[in-house]
Protein backbone atom coordinates (compact mmCIF):
# COMPACT_ATOMS: atom_id res chain seq x y z
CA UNK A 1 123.75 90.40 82.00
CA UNK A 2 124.66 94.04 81.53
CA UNK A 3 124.94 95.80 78.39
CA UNK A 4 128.27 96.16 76.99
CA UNK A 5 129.04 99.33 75.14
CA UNK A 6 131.14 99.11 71.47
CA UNK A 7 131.69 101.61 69.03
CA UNK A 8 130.51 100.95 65.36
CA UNK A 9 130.99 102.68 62.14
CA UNK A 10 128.13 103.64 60.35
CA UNK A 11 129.38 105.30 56.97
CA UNK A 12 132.45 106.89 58.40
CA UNK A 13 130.71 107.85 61.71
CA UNK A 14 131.90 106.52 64.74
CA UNK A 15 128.74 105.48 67.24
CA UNK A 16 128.44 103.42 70.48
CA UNK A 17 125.93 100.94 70.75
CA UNK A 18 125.13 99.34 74.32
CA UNK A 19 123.66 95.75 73.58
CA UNK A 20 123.27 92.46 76.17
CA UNK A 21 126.21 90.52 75.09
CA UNK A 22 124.16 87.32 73.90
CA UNK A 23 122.76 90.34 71.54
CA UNK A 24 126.38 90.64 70.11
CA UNK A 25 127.04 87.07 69.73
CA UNK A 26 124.27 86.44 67.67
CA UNK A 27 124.64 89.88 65.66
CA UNK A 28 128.44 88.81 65.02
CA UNK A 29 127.71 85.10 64.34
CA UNK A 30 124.42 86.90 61.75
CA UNK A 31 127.22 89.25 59.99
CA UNK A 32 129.95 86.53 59.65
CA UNK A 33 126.76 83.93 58.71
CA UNK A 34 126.03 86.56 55.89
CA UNK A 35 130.31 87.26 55.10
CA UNK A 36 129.07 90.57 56.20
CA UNK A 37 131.28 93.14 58.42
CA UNK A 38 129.45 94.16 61.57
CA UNK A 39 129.64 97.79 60.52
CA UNK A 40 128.22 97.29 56.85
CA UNK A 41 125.14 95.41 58.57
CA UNK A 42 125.02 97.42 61.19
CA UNK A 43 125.16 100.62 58.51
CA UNK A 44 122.08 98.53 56.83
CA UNK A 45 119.66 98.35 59.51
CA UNK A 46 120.75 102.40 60.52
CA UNK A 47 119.54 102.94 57.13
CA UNK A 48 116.68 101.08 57.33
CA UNK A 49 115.16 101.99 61.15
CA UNK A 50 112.41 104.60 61.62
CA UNK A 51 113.18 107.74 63.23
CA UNK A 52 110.54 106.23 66.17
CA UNK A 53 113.59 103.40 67.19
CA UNK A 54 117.04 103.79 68.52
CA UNK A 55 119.33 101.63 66.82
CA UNK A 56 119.91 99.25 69.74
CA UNK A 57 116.70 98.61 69.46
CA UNK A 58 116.48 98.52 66.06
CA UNK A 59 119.65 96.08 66.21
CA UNK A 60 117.60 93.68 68.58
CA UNK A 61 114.75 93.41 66.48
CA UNK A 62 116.66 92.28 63.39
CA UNK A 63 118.22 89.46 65.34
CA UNK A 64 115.12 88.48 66.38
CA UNK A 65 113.36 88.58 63.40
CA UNK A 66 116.91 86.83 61.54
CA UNK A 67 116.75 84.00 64.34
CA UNK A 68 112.78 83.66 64.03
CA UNK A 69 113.01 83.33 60.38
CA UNK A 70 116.07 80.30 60.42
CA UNK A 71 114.09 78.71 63.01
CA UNK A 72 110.63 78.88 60.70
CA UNK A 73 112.71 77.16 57.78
């Protein structure tokens, strides 16, 4: 499938981010898993991403590694 384009807010900053939408189901159902907004995790792994990774990208990874690490316990 296509990315789909959605705005987030990342500390009062309005940004798109274009992710596959099985990427957004499993970063909403990782927020809401969490009783975490989107935007506050979203504002998390911003902070948290080096300068080298866009924060799509960055935004992938943590799924992965969030899905890799409930399916290791």
């Amino acid at each position: 499938m296509r990315p789909e384009k959605h705005s987030l807010t990342l500390r009062g900053h309005r940004t798109s981010v274009s992710l596959e939408p099985e990427f957004w189901r499993a970063f909403r159902a990782l927020a809401a898993a969490e009783g975490r907004g989107l935007n506050e995790l979203a504002a998390e792994i911003d902070e948290a991403r080096g300068a080298d990774r866009g924060l799509a990208s960055a935004i992938r990874v943590h799924v992965l590694e969030r899905l890799t690490a409930r399916m290791a316990d």
